[in-house]
C-alpha atoms as a PDB file:
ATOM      1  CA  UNK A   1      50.770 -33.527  61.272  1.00  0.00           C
ATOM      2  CA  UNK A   2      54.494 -34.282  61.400  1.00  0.00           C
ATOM      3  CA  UNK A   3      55.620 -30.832  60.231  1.00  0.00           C
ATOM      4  CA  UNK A   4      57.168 -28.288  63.064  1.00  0.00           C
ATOM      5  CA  UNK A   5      55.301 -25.948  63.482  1.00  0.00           C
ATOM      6  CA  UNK A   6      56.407 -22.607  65.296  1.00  0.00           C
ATOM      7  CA  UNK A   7      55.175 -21.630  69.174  1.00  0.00           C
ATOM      8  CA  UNK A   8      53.807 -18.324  67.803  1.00  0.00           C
ATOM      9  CA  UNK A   9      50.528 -17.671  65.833  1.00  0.00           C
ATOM     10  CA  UNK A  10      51.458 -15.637  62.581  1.00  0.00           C
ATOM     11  CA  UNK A  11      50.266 -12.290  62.221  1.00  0.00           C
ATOM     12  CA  UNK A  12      46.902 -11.656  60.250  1.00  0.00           C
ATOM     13  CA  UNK A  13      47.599 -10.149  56.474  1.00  0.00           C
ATOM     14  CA  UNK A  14      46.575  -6.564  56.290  1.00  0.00           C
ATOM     15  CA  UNK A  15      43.019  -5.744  55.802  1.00  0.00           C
ATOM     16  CA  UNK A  16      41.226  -5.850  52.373  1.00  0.00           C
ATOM     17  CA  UNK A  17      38.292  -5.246  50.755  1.00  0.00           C
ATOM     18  CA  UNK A  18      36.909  -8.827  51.138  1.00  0.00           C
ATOM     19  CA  UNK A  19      38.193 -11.800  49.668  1.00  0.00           C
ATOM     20  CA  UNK A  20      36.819 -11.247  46.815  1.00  0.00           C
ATOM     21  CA  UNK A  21      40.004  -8.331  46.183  1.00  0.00           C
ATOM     22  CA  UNK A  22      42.500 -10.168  47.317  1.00  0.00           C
ATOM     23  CA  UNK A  23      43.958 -11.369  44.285  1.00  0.00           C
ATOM     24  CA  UNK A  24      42.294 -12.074  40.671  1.00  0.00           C
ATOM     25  CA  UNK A  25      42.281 -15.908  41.165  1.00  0.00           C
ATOM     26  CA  UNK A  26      41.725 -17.918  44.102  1.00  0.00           C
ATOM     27  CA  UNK A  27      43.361 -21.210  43.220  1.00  0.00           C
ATOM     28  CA  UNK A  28      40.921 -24.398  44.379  1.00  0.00           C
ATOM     29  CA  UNK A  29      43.615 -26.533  45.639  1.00  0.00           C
ATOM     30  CA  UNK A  30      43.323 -30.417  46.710  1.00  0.00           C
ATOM     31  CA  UNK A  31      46.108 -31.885  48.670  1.00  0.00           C
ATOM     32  CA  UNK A  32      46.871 -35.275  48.590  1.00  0.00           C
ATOM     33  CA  UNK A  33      50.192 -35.517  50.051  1.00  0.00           C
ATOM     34  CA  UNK A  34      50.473 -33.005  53.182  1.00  0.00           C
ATOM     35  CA  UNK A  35      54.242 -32.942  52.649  1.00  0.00           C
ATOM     36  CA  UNK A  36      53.561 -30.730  49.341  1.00  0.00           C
ATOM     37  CA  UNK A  37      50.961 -28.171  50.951  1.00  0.00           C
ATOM     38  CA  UNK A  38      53.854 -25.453  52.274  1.00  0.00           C
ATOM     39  CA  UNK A  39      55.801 -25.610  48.903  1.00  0.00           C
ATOM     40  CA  UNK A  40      52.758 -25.353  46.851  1.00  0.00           C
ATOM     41  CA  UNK A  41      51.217 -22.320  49.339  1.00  0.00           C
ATOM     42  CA  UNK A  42      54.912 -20.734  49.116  1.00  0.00           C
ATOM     43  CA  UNK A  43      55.129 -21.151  45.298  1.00  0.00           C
ATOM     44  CA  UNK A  44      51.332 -19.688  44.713  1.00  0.00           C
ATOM     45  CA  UNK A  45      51.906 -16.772  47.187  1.00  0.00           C
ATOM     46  CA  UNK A  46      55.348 -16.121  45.474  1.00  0.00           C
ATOM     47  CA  UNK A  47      53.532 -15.792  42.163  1.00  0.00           C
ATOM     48  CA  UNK A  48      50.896 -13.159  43.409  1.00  0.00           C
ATOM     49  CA  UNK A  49      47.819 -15.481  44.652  1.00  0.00           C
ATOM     50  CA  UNK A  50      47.961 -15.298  48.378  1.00  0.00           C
ATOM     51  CA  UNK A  51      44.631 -16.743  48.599  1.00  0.00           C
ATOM     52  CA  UNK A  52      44.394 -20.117  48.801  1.00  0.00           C
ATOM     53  CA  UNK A  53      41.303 -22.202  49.051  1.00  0.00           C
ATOM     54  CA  UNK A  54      42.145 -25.665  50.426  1.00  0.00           C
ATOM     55  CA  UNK A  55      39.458 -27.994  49.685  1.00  0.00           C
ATOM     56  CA  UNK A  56      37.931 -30.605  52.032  1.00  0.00           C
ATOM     57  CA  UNK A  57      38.245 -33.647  49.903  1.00  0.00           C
ATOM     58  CA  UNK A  58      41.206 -35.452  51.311  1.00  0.00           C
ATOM     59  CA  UNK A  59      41.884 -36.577  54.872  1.00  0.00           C
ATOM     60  CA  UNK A  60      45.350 -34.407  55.186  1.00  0.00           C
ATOM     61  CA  UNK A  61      43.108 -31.293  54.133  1.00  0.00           C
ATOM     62  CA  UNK A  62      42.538 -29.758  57.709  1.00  0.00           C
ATOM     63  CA  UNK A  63      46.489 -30.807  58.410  1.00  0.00           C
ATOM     64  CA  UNK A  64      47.585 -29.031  55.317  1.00  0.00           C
ATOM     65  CA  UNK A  65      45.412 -25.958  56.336  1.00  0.00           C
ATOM     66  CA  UNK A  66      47.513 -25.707  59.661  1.00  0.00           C
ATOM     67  CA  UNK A  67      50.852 -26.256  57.774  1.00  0.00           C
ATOM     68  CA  UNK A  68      49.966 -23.406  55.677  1.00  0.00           C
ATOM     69  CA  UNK A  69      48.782 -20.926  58.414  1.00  0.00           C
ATOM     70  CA  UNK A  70      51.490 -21.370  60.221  1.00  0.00           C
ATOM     71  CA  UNK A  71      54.552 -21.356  58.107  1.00  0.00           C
ATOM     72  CA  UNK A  72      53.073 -19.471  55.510  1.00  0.00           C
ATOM     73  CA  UNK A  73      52.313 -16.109  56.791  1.00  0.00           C
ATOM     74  CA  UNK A  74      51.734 -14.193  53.503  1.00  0.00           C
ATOM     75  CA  UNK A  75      49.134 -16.586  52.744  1.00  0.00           C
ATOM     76  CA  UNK A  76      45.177 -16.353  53.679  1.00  0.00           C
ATOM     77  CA  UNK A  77      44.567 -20.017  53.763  1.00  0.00           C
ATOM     78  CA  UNK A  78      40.766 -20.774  53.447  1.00  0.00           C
ATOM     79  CA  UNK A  79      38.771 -23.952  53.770  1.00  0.00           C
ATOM     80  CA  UNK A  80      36.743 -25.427  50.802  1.00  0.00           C
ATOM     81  CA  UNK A  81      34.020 -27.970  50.047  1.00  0.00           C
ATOM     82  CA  UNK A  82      32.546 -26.645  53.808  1.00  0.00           C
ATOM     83  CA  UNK A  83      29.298 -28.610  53.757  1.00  0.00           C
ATOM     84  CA  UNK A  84      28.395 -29.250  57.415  1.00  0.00           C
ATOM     85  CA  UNK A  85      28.613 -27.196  60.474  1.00  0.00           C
ATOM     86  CA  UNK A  86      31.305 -29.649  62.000  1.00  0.00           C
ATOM     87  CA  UNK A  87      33.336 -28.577  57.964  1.00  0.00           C
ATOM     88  CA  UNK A  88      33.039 -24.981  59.926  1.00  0.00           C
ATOM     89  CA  UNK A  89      34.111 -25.342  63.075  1.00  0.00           C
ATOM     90  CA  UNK A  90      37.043 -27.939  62.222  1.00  0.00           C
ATOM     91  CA  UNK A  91      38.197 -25.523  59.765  1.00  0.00           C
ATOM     92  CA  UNK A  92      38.513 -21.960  61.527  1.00  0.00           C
ATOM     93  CA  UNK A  93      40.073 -24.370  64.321  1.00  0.00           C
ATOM     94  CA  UNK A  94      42.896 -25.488  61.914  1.00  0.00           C
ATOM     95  CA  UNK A  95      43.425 -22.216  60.794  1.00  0.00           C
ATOM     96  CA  UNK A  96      41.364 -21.692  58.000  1.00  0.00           C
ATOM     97  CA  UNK A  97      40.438 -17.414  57.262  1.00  0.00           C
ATOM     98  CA  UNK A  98      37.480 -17.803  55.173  1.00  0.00           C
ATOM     99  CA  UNK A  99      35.307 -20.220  53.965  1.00  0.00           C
ATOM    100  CA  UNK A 100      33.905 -21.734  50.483  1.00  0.00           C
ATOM    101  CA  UNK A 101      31.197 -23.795  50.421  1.00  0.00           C
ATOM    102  CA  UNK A 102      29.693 -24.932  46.776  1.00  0.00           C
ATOM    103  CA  UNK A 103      25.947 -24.574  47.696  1.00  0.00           C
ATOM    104  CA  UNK A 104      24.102 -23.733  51.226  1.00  0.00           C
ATOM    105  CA  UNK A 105      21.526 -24.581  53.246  1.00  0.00           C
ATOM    106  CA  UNK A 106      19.622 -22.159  56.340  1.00  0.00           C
ATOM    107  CA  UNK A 107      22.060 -24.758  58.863  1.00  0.00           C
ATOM    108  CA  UNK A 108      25.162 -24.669  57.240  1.00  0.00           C
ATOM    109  CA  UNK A 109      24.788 -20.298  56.386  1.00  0.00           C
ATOM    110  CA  UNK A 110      24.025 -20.156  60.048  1.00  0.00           C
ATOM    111  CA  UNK A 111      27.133 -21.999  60.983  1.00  0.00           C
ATOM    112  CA  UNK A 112      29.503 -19.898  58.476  1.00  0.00           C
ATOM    113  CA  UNK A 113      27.754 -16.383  59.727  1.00  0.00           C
ATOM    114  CA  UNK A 114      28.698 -17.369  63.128  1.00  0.00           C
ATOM    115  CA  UNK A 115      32.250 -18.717  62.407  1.00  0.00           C
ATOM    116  CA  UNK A 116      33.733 -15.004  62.258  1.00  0.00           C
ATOM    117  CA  UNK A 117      35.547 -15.471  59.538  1.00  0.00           C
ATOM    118  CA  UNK A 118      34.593 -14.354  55.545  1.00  0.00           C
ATOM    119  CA  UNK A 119      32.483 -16.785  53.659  1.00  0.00           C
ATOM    120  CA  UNK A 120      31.514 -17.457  50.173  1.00  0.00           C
ATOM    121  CA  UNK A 121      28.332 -19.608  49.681  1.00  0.00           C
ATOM    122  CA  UNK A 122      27.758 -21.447  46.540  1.00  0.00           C
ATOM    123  CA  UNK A 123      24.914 -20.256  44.747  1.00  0.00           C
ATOM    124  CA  UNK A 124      23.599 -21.357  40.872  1.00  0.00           C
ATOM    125  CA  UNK A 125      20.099 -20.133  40.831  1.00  0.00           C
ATOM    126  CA  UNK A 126      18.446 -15.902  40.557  1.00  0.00           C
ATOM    127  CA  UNK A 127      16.667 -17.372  43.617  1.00  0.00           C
ATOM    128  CA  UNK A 128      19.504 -18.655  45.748  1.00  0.00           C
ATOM    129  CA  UNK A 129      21.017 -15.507  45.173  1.00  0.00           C
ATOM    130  CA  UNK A 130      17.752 -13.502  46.429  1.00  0.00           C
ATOM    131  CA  UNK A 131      17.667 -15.351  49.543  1.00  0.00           C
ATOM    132  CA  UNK A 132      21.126 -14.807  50.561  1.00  0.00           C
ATOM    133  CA  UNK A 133      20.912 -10.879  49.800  1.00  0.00           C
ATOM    134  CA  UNK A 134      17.630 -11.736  52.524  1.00  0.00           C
ATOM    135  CA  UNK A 135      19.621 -12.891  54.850  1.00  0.00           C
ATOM    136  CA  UNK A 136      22.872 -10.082  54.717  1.00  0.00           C
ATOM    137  CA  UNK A 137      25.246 -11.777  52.299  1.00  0.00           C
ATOM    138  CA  UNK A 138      26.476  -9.992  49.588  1.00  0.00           C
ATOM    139  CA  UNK A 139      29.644 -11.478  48.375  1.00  0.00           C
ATOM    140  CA  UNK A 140      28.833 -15.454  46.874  1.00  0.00           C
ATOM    141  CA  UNK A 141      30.315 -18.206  44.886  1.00  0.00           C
ATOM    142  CA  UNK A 142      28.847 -19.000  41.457  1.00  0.00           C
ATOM    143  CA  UNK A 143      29.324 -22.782  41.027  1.00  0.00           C
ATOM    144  CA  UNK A 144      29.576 -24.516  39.068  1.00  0.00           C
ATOM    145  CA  UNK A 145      30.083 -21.442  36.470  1.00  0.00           C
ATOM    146  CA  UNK A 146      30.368 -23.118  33.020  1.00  0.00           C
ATOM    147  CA  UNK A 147      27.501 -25.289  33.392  1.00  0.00           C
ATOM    148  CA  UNK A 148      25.150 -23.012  35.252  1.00  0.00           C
ATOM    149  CA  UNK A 149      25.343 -20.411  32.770  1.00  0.00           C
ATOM    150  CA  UNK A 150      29.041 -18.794  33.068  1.00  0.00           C
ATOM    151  CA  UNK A 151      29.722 -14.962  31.690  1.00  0.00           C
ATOM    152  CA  UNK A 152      26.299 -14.586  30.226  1.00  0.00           C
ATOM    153  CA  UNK A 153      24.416 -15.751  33.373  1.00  0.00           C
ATOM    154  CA  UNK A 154      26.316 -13.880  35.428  1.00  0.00           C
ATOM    155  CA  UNK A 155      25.906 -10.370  33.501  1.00  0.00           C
ATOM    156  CA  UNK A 156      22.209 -11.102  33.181  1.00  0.00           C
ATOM    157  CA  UNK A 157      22.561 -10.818  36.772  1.00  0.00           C
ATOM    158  CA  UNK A 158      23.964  -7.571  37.234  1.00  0.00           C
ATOM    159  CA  UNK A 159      21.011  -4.916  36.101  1.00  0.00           C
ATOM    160  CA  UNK A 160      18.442  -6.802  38.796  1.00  0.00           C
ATOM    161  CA  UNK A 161      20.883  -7.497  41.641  1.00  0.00           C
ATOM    162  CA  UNK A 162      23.670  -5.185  41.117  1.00  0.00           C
ATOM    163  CA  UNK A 163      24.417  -5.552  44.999  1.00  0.00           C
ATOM    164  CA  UNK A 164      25.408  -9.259  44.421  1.00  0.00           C
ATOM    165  CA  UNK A 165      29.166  -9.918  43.771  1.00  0.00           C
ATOM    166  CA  UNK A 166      30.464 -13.348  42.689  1.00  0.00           C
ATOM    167  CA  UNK A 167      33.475 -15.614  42.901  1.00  0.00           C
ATOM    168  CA  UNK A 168      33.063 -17.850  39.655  1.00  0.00           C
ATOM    169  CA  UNK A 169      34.740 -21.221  40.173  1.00  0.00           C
ATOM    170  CA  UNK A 170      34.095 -24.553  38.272  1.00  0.00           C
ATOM    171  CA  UNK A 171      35.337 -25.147  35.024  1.00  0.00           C
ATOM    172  CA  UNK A 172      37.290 -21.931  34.608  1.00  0.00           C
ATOM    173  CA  UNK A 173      40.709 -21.590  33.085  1.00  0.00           C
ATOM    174  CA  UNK A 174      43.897 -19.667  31.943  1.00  0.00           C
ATOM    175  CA  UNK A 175      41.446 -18.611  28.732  1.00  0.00           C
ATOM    176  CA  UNK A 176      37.908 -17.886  30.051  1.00  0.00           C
ATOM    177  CA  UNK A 177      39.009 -16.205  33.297  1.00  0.00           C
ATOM    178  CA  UNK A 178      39.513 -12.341  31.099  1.00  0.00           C
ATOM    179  CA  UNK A 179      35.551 -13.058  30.366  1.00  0.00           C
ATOM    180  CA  UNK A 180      34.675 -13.436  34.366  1.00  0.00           C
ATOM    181  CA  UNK A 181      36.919 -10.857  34.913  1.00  0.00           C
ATOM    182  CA  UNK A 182      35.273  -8.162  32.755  1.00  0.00           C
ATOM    183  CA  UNK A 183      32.275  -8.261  34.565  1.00  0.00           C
ATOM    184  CA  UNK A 184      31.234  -5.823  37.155  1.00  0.00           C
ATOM    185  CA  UNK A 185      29.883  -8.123  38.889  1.00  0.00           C
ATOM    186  CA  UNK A 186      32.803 -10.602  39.774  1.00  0.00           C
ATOM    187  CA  UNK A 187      35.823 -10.067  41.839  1.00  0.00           C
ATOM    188  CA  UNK A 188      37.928 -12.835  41.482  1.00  0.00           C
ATOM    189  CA  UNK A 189      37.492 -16.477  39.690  1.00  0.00           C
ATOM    190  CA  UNK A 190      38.286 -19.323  41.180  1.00  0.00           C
ATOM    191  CA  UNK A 191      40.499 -22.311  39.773  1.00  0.00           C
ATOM    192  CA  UNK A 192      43.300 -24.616  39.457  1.00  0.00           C
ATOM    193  CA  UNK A 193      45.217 -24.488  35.593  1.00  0.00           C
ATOM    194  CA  UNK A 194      47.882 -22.945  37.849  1.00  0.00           C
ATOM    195  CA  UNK A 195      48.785 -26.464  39.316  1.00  0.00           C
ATOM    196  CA  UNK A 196      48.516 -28.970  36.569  1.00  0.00           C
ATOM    197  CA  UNK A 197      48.795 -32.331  37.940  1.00  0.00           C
ATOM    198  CA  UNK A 198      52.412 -33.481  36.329  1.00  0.00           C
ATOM    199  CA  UNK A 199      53.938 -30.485  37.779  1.00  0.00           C
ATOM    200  CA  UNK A 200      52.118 -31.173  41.116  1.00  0.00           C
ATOM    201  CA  UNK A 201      53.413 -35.252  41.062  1.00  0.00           C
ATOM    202  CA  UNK A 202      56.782 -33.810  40.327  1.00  0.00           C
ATOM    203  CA  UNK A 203      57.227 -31.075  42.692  1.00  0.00           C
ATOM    204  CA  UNK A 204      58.105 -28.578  40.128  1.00  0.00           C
ATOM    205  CA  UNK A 205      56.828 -25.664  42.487  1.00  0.00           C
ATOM    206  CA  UNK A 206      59.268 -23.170  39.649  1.00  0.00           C
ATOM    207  CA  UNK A 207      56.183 -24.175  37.146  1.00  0.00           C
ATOM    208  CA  UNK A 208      53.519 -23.753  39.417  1.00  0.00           C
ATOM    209  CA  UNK A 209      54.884 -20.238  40.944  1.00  0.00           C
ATOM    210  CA  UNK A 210      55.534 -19.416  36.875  1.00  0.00           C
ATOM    211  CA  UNK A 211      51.906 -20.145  36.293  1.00  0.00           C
ATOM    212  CA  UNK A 212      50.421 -18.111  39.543  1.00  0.00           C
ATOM    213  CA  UNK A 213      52.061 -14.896  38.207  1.00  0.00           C
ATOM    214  CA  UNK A 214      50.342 -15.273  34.936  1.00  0.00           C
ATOM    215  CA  UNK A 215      47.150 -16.165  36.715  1.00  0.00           C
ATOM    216  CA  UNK A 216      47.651 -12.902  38.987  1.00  0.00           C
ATOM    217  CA  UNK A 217      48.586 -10.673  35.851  1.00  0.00           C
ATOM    218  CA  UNK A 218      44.610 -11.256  34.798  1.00  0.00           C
ATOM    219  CA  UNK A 219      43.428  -8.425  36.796  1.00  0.00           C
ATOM    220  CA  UNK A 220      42.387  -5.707  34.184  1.00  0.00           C
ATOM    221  CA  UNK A 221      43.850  -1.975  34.614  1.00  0.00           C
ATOM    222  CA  UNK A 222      40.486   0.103  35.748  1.00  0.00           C
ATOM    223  CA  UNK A 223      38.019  -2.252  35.796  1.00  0.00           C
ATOM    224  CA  UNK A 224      38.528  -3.329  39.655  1.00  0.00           C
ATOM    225  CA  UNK A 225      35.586  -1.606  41.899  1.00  0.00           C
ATOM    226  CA  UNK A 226      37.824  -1.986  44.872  1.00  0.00           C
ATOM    227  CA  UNK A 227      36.582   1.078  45.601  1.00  0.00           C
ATOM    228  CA  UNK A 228      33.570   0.257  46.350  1.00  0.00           C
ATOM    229  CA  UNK A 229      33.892  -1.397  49.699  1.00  0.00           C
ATOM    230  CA  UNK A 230      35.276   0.777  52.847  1.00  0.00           C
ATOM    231  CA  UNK A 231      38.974  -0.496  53.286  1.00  0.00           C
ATOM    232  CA  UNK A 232      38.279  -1.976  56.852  1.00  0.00           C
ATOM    233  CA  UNK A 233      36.042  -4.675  55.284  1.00  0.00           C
ATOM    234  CA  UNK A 234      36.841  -7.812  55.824  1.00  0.00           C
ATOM    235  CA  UNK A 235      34.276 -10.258  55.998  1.00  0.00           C
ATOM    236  CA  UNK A 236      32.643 -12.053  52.661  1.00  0.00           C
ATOM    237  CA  UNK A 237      29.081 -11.467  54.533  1.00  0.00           C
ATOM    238  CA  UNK A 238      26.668  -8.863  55.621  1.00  0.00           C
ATOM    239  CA  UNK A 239      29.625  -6.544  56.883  1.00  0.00           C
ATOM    240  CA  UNK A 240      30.684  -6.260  53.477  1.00  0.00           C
ATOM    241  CA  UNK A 241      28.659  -3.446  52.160  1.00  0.00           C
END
């Protein structure tokens, strides 16, 4: 990584709920070019989304996760597309806070429940979701939404597994994210409309930050069960309950 990068590790954000109540969208972010990763962290964060998943699907991804840690302290820079144990441990070591993964196996949980930091495993099934509330974890991603059922799979959920909450992510956007949103059962969505790929290619980070602050005005006025989870939570797991 050619950026500089400064001697000191930046402080931790302040404690929250989970990641889950961090903001209303996580935007699912693929970086191609490492130069743009700070810009694009400092533009979301500006706009109100100071979590940022980073997906593993380019070979500057664990770079760009480092860049963003460390000269982006308001953000909490995650790791996503964590399928293997060696996605884990590469990506808490480059600075990643939490951890996305789109589905799960019994190796790969055990590697993310041992990483210490928040994790969201993918889940698309009543029955993946049963054996993760078996083994502690609480707080999931539903992937991919649309196609496995979106808003009306979800709610179904709710009345048999109330103590299952969800991070949507996979075909969401500006217009269906009010839907997720409304549900009791979903704390944030995940997506990307906020960084449409002309205004990524041109480095119009004014657009993108324009386009966070819509994304983060989502959240709905008294529908948020923050409340529900003690304030010193901060793990996406079986601590979260």
């Amino acid at each position: 990584m050619t950026s500089s990068t400064p001697a000191s590790t930046p402080a931790p954000a302040p404690a929250a709920t989970s990641v889950l109540d961090l903001a209303p969208v996580v935007p699912v972010v693929v970086v191609s070019d490492l130069d743009d990763a700070v810009p694009m962290a400092r533009a979301l964060v500006a706009g109100g989304l100071p979590a940022i998943e980073v997906t593993l699907r380019t070979p500057v991804a664990l770079d760009a996760i480092s860049a963003i840690a460390a000269e982006v302290p308001d953000a909490v820079v995650g790791a996503g597309t964590v399928l293997t144990a060696r996605n884990v441990s590469d990506s808490v070591e480059a600075g990643a806070r939490f951890l996305v993964s789109p589905g799960w196996t019994d190796t790969l949980l055990d590697a993310m429940q041992g990483s210490g930091v928040p994790f969201l495993p993918g889940v698309s099934t009543t029955s993946e979701v049963v054996a993760l509330l078996e083994r502690g974890v609480r707080e999931m991603k539903f992937f991919p939404a649309e196609a496995a059922g979106g808003t009306a799979y979800l709610k179904s959920l709710g009345a048999p597994l109330p103590q299952a909450r969800f991070c949507p992510t996979g075909g969401i956007t500006a217009g269906s994210a009010p839907s997720y949103l409304a549900l009791d059962n979903v704390g944030c969505v995940g997506g990307s409309w906020m960084l449409p790929a002309d205004a990524v290619a041109a480095k119009d980070w004014a657009r993108v930050e324009s386009l966070a602050r819509e994304a983060a005005a989502l959240r709905q006025d008294g529908r948020r069960p923050t409340g529900q989870r003690p304030a010193a939570c901060v793990n996406a797991s079986a601590t979260c309950r």
